[in-house]
Protein backbone atom coordinates (compact mmCIF):
# COMPACT_ATOMS: atom_id res chain seq x y z
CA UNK A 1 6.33 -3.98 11.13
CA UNK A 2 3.79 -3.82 8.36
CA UNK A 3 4.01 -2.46 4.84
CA UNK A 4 1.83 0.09 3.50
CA UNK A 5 1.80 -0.46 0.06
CA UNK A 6 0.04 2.60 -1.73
CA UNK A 7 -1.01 1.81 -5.41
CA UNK A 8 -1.68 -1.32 -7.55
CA UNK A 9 -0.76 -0.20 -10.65
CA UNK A 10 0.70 -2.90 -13.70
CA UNK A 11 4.01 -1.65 -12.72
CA UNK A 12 2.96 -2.15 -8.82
CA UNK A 13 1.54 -5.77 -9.27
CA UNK A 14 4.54 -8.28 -9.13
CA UNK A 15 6.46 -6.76 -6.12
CA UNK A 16 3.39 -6.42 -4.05
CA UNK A 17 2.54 -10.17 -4.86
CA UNK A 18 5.69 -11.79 -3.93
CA UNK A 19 5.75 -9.34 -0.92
CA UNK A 20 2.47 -11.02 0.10
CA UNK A 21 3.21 -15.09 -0.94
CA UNK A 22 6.58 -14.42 1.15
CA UNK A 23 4.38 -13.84 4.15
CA UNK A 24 5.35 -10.30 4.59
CA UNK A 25 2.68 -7.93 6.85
CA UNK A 26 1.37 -5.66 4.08
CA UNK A 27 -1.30 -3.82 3.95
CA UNK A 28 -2.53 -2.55 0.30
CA UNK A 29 -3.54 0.72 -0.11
CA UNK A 30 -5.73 2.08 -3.09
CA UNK A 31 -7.62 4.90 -4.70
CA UNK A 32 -10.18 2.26 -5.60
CA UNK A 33 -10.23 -0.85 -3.43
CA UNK A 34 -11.91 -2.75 -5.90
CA UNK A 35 -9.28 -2.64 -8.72
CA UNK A 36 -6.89 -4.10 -5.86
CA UNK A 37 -8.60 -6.71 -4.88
CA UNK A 38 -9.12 -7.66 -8.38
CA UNK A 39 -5.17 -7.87 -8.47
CA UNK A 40 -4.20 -9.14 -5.24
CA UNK A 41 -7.50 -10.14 -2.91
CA UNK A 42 -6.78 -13.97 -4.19
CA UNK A 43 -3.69 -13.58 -1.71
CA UNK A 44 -4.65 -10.48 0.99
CA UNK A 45 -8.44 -8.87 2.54
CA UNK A 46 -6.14 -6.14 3.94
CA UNK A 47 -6.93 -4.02 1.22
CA UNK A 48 -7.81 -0.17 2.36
CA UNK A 49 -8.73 2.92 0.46
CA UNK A 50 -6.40 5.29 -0.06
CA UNK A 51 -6.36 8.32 1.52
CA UNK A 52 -3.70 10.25 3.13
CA UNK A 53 -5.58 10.61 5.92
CA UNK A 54 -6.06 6.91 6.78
CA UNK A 55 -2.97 6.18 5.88
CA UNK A 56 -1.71 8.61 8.20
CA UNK A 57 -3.71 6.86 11.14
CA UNK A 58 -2.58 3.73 10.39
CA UNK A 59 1.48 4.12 10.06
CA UNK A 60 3.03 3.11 13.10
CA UNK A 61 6.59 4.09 13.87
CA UNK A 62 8.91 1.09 11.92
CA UNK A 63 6.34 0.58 9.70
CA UNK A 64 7.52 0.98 5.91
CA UNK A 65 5.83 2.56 3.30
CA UNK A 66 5.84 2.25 -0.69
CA UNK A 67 5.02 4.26 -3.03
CA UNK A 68 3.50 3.75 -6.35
CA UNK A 69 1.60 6.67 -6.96
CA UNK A 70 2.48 8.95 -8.97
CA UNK A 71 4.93 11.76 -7.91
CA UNK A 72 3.36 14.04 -6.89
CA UNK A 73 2.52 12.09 -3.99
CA UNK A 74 5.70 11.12 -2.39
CA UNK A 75 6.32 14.25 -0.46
CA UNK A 76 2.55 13.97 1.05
CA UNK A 77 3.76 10.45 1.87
CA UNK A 78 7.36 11.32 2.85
CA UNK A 79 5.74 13.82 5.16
CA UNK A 80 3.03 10.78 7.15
CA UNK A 81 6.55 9.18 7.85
CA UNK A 82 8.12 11.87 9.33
């Protein structure tokens, strides 16, 4: 199972990093890889742009996916897990 973790907001930052030190399979997903990495690449390289369209290819089924984009993204996203 990996988690797709879309968005590294200030708000994002603190979850996803204890997600990662706690050994969980995440992958980090966002709009500008760069920013993430500057947040999280001391702990994680598995950090992807975000599109729905590669995130979409990369879900598996019992994968888990969280959302910190704004909301007008979740049904796009709620939609790649169905």
């Amino acid at each position: 199972m990996t988690i797709h973790w879309c968005g590294t907001g200030l708000s994002a930052i603190p979850g996803l990093r204890r997600l990662i030190r706690n050994g969980h399979d995440v992958t980090v997903w966002n709009r500008t890889p760069e920013k993430a990495r500057a947040e999280v690449g001391d702990l994680t390289d598995d950090i992807r742009a975000f599109t729905p369209e590669a995130l979409a290819e990369a879900v598996q089924k019992g994968d888990v996916v969280v959302s910190m984009l704004p909301a007008d993204w979740h049904v796009a996203l709620a939609e790649i897990c169905l």
